[in-house]
PDB file of N, CA and C in Angstrom:
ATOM      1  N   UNK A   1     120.226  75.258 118.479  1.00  0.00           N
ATOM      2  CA  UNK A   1     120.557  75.709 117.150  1.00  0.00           C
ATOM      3  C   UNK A   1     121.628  76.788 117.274  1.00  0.00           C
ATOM      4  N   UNK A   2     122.916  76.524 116.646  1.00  0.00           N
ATOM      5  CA  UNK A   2     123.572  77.525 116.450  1.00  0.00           C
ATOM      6  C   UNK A   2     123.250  78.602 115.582  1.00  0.00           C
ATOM      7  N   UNK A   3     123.915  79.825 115.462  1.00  0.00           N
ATOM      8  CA  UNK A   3     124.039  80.814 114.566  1.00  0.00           C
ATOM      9  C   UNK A   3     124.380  80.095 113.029  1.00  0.00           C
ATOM     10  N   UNK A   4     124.105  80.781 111.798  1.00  0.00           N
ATOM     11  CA  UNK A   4     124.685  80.192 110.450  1.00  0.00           C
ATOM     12  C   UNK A   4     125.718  81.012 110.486  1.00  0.00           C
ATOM     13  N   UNK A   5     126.250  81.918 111.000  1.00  0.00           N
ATOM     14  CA  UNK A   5     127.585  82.656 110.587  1.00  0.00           C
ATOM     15  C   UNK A   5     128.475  82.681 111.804  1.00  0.00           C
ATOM     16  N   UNK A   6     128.331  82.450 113.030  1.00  0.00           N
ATOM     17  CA  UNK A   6     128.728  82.507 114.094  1.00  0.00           C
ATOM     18  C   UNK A   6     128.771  81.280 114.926  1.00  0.00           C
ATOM     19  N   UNK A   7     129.454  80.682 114.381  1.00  0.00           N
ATOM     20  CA  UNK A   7     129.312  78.417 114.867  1.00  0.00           C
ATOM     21  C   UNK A   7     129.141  78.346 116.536  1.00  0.00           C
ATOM     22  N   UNK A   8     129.647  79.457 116.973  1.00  0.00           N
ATOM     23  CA  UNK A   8     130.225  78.977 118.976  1.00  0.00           C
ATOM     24  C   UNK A   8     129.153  79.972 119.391  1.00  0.00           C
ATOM     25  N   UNK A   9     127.991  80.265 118.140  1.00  0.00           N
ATOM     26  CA  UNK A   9     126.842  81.007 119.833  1.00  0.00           C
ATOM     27  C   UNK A   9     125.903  80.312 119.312  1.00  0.00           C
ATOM     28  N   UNK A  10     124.558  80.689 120.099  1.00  0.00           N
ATOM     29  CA  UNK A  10     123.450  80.204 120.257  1.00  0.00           C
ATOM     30  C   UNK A  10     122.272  81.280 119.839  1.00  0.00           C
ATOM     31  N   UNK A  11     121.576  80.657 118.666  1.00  0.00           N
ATOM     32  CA  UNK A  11     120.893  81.332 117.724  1.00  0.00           C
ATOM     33  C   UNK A  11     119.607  81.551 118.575  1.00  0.00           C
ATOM     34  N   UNK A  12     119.138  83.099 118.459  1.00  0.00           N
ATOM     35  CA  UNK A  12     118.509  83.632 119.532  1.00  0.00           C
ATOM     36  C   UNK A  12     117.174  83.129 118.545  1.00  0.00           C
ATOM     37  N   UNK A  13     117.020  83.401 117.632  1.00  0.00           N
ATOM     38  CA  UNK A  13     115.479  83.044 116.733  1.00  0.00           C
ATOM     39  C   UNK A  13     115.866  82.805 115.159  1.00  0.00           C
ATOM     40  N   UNK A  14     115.175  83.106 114.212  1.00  0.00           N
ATOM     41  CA  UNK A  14     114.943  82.343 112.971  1.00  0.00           C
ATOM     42  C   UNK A  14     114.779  83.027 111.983  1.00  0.00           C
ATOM     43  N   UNK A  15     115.600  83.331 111.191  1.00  0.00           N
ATOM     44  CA  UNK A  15     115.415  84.409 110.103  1.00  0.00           C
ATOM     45  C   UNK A  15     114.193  83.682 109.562  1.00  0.00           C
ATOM     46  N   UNK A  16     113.289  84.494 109.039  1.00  0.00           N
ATOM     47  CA  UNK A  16     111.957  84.535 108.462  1.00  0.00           C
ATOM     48  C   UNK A  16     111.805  84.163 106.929  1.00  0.00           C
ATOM     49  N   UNK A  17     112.804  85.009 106.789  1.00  0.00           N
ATOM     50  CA  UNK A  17     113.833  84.908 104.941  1.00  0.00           C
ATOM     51  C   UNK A  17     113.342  83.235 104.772  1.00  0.00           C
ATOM     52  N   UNK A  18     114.938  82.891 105.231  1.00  0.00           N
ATOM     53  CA  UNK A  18     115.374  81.670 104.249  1.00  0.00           C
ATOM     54  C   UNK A  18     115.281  80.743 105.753  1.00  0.00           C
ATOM     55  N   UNK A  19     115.651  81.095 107.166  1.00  0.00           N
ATOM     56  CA  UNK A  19     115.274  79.931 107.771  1.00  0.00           C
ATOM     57  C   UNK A  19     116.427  79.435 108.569  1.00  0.00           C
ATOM     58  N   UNK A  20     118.009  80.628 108.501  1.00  0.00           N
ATOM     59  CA  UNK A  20     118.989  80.089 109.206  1.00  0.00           C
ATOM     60  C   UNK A  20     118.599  80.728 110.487  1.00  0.00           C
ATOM     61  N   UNK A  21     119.408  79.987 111.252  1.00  0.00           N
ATOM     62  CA  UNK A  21     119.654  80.588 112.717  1.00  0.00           C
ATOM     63  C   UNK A  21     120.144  81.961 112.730  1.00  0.00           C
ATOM     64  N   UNK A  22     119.733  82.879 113.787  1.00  0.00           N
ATOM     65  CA  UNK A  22     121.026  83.786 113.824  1.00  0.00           C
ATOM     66  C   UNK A  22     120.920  84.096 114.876  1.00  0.00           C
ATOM     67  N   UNK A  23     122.200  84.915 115.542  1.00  0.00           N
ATOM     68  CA  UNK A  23     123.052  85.470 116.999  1.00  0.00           C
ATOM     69  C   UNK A  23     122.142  86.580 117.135  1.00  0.00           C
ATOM     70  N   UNK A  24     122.349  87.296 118.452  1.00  0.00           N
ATOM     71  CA  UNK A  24     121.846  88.453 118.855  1.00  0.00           C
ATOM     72  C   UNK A  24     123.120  89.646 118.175  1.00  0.00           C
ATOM     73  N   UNK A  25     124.204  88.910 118.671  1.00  0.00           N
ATOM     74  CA  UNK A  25     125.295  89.770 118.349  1.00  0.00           C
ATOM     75  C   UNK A  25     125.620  90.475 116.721  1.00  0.00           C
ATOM     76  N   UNK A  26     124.515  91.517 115.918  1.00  0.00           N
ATOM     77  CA  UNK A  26     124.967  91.595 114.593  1.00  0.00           C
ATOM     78  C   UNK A  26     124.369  91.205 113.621  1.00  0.00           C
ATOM     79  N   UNK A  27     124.009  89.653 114.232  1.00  0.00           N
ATOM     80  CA  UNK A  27     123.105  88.919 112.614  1.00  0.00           C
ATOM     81  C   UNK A  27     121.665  88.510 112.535  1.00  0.00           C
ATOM     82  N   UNK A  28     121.350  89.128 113.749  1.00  0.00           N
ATOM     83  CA  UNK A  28     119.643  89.165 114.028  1.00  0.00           C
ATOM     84  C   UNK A  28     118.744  90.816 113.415  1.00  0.00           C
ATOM     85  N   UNK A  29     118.303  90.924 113.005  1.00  0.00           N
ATOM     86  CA  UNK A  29     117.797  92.525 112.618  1.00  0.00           C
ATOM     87  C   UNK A  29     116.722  92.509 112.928  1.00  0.00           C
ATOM     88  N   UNK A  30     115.880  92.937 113.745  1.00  0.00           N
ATOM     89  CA  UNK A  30     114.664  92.671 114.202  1.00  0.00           C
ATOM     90  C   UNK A  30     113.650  93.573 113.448  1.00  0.00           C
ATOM     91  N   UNK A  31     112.730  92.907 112.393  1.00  0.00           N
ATOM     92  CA  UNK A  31     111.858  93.756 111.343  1.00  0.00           C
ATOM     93  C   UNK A  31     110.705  94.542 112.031  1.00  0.00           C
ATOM     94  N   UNK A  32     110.276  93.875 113.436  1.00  0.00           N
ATOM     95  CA  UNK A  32     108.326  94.612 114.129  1.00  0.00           C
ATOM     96  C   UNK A  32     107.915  92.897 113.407  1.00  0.00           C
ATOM     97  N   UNK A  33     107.920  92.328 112.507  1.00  0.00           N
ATOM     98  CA  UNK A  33     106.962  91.263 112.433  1.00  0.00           C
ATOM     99  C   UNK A  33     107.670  89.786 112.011  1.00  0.00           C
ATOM    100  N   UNK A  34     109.295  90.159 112.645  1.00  0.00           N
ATOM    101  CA  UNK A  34     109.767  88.654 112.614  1.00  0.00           C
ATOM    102  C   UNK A  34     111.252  89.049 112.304  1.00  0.00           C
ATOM    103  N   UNK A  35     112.516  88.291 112.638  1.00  0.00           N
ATOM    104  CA  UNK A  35     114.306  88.535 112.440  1.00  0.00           C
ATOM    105  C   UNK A  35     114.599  88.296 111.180  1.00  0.00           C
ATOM    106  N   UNK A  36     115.358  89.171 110.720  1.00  0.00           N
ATOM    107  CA  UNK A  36     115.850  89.072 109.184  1.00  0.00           C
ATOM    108  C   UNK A  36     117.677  88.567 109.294  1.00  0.00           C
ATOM    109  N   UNK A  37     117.773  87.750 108.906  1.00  0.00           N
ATOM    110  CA  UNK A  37     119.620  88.056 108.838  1.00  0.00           C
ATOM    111  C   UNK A  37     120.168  88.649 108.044  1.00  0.00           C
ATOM    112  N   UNK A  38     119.471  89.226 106.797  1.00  0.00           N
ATOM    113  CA  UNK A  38     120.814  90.428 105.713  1.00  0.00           C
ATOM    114  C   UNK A  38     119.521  91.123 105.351  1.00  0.00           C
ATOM    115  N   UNK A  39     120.082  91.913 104.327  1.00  0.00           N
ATOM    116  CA  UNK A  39     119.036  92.986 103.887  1.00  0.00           C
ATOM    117  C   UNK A  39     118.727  92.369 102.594  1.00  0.00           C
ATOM    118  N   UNK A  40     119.130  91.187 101.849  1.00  0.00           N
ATOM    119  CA  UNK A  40     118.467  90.811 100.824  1.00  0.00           C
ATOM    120  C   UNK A  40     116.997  90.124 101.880  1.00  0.00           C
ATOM    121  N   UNK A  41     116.746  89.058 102.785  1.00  0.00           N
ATOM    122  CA  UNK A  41     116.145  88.415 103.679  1.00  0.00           C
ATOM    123  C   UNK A  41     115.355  89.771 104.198  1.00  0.00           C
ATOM    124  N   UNK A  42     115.719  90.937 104.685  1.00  0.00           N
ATOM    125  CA  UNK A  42     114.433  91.870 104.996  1.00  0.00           C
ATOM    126  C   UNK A  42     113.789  92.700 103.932  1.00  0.00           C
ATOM    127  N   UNK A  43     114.557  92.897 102.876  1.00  0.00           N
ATOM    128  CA  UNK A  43     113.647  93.195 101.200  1.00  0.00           C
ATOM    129  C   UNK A  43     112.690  92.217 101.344  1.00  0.00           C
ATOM    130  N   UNK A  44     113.085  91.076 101.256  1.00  0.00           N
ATOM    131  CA  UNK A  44     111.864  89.871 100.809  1.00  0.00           C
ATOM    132  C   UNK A  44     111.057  89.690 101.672  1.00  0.00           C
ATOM    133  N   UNK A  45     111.383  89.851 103.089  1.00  0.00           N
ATOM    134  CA  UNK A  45     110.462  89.887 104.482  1.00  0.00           C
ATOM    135  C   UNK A  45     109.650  91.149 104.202  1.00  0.00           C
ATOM    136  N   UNK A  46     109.875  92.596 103.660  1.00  0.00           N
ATOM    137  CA  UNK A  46     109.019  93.180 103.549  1.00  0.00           C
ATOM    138  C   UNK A  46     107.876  93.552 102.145  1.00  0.00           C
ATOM    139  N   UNK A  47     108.315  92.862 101.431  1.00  0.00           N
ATOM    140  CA  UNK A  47     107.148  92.469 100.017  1.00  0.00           C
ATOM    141  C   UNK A  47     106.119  91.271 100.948  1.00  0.00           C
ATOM    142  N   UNK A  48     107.193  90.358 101.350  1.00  0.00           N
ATOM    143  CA  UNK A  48     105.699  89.309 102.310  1.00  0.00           C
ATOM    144  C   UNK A  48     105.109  90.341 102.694  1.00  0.00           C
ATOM    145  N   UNK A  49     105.119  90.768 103.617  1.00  0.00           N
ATOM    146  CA  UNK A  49     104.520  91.960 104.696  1.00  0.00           C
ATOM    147  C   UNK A  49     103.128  92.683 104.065  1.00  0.00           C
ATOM    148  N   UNK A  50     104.072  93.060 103.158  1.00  0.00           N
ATOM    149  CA  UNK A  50     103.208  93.888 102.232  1.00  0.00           C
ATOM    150  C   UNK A  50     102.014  93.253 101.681  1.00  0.00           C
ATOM    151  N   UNK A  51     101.915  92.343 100.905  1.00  0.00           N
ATOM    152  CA  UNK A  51     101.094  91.398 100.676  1.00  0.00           C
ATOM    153  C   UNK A  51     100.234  90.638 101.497  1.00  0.00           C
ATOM    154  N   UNK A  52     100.763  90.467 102.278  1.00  0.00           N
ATOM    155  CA  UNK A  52     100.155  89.777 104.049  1.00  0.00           C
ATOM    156  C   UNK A  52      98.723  90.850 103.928  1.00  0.00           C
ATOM    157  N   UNK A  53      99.380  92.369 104.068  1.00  0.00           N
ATOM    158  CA  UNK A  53      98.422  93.708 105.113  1.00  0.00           C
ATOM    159  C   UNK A  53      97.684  93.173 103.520  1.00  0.00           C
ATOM    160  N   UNK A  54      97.924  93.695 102.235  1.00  0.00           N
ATOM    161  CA  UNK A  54      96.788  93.979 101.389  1.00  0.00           C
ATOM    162  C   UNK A  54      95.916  92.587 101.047  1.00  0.00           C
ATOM    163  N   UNK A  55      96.315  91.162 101.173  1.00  0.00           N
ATOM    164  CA  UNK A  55      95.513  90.264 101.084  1.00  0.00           C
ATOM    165  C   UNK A  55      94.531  90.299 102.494  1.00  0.00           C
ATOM    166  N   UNK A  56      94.378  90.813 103.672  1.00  0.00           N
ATOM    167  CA  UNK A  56      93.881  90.489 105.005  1.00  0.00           C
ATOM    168  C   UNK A  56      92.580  92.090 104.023  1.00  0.00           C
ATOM    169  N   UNK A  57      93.086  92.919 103.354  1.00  0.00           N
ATOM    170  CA  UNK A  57      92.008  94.318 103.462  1.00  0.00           C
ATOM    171  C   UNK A  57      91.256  93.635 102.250  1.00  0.00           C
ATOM    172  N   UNK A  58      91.900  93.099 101.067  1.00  0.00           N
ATOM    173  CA  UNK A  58      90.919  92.419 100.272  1.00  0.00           C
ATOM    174  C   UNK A  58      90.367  91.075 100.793  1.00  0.00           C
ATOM    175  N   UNK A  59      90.350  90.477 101.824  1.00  0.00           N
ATOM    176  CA  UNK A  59      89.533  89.650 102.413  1.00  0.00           C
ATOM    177  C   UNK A  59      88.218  90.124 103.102  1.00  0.00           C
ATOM    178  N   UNK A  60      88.922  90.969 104.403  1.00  0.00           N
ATOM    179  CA  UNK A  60      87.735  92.005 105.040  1.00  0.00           C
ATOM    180  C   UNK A  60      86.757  92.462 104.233  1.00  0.00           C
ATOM    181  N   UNK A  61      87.064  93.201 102.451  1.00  0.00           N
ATOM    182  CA  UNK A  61      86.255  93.537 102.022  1.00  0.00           C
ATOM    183  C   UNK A  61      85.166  92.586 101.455  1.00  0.00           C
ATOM    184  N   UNK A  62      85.372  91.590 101.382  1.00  0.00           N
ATOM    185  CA  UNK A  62      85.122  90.038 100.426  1.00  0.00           C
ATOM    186  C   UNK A  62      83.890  89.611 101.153  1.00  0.00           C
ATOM    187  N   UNK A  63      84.751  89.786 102.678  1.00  0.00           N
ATOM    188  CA  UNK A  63      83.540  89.336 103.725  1.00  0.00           C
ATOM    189  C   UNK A  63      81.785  90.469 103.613  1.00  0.00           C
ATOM    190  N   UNK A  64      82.510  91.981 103.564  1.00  0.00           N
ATOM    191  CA  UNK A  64      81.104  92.236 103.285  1.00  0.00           C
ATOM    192  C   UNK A  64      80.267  92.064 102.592  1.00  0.00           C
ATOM    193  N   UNK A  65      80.851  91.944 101.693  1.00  0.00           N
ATOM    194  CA  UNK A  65      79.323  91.868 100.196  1.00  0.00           C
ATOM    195  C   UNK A  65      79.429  89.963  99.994  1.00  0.00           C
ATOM    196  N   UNK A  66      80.052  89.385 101.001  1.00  0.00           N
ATOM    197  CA  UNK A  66      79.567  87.621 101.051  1.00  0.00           C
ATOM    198  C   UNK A  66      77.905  87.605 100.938  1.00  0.00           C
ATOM    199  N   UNK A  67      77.100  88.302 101.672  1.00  0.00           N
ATOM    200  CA  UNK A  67      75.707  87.855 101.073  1.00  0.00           C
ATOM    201  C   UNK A  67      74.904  88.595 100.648  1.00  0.00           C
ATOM    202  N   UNK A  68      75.060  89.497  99.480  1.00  0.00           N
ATOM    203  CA  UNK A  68      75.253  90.043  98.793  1.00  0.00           C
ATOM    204  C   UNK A  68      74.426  89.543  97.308  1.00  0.00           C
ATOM    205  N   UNK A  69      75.253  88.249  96.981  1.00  0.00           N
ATOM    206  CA  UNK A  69      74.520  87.422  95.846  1.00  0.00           C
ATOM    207  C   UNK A  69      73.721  87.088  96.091  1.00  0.00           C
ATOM    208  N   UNK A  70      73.466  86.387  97.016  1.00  0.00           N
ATOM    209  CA  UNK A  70      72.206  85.338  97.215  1.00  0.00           C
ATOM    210  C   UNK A  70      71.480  86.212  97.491  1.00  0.00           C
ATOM    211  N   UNK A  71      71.200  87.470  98.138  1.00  0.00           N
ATOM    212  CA  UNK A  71      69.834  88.062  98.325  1.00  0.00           C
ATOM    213  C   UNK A  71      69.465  88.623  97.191  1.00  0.00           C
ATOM    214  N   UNK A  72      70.600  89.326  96.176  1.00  0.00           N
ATOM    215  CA  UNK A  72      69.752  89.558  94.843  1.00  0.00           C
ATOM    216  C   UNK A  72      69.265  88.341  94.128  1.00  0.00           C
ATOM    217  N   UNK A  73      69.825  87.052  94.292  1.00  0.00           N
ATOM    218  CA  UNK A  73      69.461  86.188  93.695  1.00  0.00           C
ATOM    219  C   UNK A  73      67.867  86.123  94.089  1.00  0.00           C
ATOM    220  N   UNK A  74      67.834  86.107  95.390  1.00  0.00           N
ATOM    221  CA  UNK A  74      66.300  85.726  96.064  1.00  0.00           C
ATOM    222  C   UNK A  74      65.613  86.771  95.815  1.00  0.00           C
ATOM    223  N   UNK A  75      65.606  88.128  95.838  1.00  0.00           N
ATOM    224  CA  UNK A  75      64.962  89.174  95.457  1.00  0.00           C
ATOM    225  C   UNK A  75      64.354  88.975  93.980  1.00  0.00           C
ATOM    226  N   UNK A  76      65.301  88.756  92.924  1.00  0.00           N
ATOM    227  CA  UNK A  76      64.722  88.758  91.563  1.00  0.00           C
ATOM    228  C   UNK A  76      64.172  87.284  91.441  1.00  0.00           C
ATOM    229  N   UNK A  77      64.547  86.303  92.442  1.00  0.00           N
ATOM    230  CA  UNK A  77      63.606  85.100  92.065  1.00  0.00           C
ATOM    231  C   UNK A  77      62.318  85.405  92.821  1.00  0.00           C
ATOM    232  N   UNK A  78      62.186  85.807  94.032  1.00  0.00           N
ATOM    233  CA  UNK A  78      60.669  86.403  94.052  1.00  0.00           C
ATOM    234  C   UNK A  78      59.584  87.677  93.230  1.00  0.00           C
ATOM    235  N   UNK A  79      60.305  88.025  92.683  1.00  0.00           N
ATOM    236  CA  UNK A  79      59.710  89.198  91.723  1.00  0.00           C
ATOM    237  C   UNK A  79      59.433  88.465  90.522  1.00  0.00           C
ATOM    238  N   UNK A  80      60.235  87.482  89.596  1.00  0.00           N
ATOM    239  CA  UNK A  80      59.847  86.663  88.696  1.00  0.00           C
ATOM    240  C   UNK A  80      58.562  85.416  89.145  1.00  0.00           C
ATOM    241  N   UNK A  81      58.951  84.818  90.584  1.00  0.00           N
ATOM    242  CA  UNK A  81      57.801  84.129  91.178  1.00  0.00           C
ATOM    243  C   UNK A  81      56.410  84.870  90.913  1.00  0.00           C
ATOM    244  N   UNK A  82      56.333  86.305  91.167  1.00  0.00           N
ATOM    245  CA  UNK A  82      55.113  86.724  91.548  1.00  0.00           C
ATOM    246  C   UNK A  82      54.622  87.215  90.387  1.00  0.00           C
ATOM    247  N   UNK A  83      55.568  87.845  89.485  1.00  0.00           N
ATOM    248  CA  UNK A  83      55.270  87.792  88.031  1.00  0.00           C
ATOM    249  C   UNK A  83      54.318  86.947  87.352  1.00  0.00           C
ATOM    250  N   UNK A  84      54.979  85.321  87.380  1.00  0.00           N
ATOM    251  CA  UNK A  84      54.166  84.160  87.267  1.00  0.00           C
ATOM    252  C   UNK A  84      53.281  84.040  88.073  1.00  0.00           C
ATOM    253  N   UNK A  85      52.909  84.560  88.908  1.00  0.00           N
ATOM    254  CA  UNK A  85      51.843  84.040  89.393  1.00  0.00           C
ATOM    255  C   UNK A  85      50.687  85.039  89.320  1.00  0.00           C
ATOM    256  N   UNK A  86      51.047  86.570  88.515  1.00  0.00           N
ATOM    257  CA  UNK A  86      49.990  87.169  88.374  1.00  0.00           C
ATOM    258  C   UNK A  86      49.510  86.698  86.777  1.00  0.00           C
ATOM    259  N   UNK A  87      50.391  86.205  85.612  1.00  0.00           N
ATOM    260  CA  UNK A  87      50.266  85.767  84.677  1.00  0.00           C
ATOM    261  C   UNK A  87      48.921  84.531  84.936  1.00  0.00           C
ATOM    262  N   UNK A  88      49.834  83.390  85.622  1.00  0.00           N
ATOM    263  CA  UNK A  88      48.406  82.535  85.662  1.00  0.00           C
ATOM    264  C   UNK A  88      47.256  82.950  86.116  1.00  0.00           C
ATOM    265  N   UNK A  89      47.133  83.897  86.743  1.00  0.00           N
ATOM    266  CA  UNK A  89      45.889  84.499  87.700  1.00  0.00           C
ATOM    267  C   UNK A  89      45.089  85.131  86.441  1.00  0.00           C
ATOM    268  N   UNK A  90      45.932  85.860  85.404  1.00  0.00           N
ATOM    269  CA  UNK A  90      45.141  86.657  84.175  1.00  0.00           C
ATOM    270  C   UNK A  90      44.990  85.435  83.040  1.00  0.00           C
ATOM    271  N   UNK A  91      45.336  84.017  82.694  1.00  0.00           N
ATOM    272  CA  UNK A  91      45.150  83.243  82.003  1.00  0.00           C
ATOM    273  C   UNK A  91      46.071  83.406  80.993  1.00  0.00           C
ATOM    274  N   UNK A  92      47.248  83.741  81.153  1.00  0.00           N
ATOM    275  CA  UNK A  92      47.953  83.929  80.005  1.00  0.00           C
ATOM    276  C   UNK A  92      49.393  83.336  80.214  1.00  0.00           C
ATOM    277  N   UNK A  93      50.386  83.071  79.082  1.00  0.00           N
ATOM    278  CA  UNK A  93      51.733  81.988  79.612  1.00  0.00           C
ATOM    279  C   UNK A  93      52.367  82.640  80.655  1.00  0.00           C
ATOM    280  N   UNK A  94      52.311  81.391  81.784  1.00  0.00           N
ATOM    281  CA  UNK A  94      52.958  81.741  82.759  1.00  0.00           C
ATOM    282  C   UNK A  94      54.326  80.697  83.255  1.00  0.00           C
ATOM    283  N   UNK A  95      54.522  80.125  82.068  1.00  0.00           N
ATOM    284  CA  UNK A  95      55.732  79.035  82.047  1.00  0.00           C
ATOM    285  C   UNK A  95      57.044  79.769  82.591  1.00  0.00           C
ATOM    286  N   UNK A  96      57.071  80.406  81.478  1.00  0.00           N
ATOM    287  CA  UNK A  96      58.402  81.818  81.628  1.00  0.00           C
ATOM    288  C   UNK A  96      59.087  82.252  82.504  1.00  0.00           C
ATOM    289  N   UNK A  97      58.328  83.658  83.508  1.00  0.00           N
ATOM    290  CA  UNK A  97      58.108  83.886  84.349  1.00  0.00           C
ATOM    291  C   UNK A  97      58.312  83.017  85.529  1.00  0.00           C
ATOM    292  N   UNK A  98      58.019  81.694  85.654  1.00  0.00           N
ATOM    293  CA  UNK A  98      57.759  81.134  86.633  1.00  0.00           C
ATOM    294  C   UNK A  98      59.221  80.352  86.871  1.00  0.00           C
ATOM    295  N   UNK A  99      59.453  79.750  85.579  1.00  0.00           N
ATOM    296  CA  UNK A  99      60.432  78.831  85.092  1.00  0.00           C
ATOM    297  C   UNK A  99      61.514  79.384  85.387  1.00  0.00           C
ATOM    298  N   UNK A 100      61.703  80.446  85.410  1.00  0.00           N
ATOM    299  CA  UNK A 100      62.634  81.451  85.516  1.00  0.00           C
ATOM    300  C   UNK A 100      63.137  81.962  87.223  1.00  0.00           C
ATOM    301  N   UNK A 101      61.925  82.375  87.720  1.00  0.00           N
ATOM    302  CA  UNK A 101      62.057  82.585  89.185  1.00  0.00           C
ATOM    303  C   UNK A 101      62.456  81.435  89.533  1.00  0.00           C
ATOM    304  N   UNK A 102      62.175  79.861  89.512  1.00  0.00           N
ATOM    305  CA  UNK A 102      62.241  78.312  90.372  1.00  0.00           C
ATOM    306  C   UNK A 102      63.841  78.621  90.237  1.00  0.00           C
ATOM    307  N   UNK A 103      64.505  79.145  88.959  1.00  0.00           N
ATOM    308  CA  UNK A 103      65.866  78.859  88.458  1.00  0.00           C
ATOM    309  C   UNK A 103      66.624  79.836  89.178  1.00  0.00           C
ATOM    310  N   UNK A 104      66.281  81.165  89.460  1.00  0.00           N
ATOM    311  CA  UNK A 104      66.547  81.702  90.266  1.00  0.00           C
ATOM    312  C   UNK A 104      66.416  81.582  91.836  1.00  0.00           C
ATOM    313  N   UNK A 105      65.656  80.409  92.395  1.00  0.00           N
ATOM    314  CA  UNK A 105      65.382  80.341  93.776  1.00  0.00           C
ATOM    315  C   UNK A 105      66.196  79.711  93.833  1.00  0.00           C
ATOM    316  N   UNK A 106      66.499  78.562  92.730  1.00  0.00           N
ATOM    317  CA  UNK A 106      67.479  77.054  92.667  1.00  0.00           C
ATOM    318  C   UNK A 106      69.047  78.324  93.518  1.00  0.00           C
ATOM    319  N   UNK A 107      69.458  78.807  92.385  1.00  0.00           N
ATOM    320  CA  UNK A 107      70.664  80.054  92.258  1.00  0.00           C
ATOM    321  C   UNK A 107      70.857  80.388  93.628  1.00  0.00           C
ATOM    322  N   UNK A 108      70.261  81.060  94.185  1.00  0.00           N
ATOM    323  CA  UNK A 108      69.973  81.720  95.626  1.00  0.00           C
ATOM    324  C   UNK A 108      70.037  80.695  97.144  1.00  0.00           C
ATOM    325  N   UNK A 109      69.458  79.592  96.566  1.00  0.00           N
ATOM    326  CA  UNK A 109      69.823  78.396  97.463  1.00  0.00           C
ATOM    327  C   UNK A 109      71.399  77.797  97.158  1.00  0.00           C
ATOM    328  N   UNK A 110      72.028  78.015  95.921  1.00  0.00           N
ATOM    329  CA  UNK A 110      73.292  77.266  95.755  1.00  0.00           C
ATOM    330  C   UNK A 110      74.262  78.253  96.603  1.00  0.00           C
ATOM    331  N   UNK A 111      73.871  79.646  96.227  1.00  0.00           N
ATOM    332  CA  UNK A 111      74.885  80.623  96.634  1.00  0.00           C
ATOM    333  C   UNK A 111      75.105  80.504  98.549  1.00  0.00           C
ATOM    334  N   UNK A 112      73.758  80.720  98.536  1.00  0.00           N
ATOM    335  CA  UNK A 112      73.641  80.769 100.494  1.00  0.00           C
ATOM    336  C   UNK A 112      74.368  79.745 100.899  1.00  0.00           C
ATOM    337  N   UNK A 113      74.959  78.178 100.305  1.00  0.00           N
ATOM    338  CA  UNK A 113      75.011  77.401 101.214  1.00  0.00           C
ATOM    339  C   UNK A 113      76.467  77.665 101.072  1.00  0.00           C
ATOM    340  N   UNK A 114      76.755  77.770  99.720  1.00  0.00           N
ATOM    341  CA  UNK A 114      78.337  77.851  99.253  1.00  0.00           C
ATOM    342  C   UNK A 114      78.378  78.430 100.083  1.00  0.00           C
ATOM    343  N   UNK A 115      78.254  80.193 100.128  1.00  0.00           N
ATOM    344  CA  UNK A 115      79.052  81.192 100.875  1.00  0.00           C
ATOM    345  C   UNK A 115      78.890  81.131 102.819  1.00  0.00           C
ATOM    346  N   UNK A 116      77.749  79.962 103.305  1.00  0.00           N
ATOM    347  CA  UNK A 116      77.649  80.019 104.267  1.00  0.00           C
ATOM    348  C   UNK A 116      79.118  78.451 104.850  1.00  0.00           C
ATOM    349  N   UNK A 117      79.263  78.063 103.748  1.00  0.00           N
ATOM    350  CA  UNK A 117      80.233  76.526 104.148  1.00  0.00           C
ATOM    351  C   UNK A 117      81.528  77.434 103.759  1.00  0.00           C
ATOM    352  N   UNK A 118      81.620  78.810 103.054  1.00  0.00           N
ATOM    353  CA  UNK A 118      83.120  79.223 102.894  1.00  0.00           C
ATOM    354  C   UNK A 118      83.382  80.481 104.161  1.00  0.00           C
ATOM    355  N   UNK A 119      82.206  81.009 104.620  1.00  0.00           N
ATOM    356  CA  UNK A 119      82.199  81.774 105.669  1.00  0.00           C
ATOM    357  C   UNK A 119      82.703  80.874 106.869  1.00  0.00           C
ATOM    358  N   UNK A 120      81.818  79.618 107.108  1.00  0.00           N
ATOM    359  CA  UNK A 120      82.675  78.448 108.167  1.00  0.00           C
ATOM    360  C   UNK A 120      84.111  77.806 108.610  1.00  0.00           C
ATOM    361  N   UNK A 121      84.353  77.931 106.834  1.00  0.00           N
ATOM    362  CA  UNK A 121      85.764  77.404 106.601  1.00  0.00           C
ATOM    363  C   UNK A 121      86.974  78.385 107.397  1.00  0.00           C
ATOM    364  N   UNK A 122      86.437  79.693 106.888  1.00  0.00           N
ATOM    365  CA  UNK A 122      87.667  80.696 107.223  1.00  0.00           C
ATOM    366  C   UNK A 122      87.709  81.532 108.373  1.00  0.00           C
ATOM    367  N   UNK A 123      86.832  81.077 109.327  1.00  0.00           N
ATOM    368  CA  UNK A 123      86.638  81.705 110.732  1.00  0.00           C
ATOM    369  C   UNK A 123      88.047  81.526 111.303  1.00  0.00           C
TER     370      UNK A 123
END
């Protein structure tokens, strides 16, 4: 691959920008995270950049509270479980209560598998 501005050399790497070749001699600018050939191409190389670092810190954070849902889910579906089950124990409606926790266990089982097949995905 030649240079895009310099036809008779040999393009040392790849502007990041837009994707031309460029020389060592002048039209390479070396950013720390990849070659820019002008300063419109390292403006735009450094908004990527930028976005790169803050999408990777809102991921990291994403990852902690990943299970997160499902245990409150399972927490308040066992507290509604046991609810219902002190209801039927005293003879009084225990549909509610009960109907309620199953819907919440349902919840807690959807979440765990989701977030355990999106935790897999993005290793």
């Amino acid at each position: 691959m030649q240079c895009y501005q310099h036809h008779d050399r040999a393009a040392v790497g790849v502007c990041r920008g837009c994707g031309k070749g460029v020389c060592a001699e002048g039209c390479a600018e070396d950013l720390g995270f990849g070659l820019s050939c002008s300063n419109d191409c390292s403006i735009r190389l450094g908004h990527v950049e930028a976005l790169n670092h803050k999408a990777g810190a809102a991921y990291s954070a994403g990852r902690r509270y990943l299970w997160l849902g499902p245990t409150l889910a399972a927490v308040l579906a066992a507290m509604f479980l046991y609810l219902g089950w002190i209801e039927y124990r005293n003879a009084r409606e225990y549909w509610f209560p009960a109907a309620f926790g199953l819907l919440l266990s349902l919840t807690a089982i959807v979440l765990f598998v989701r977030n355990r097949n999106w935790s897999r995905a993005i290793r």
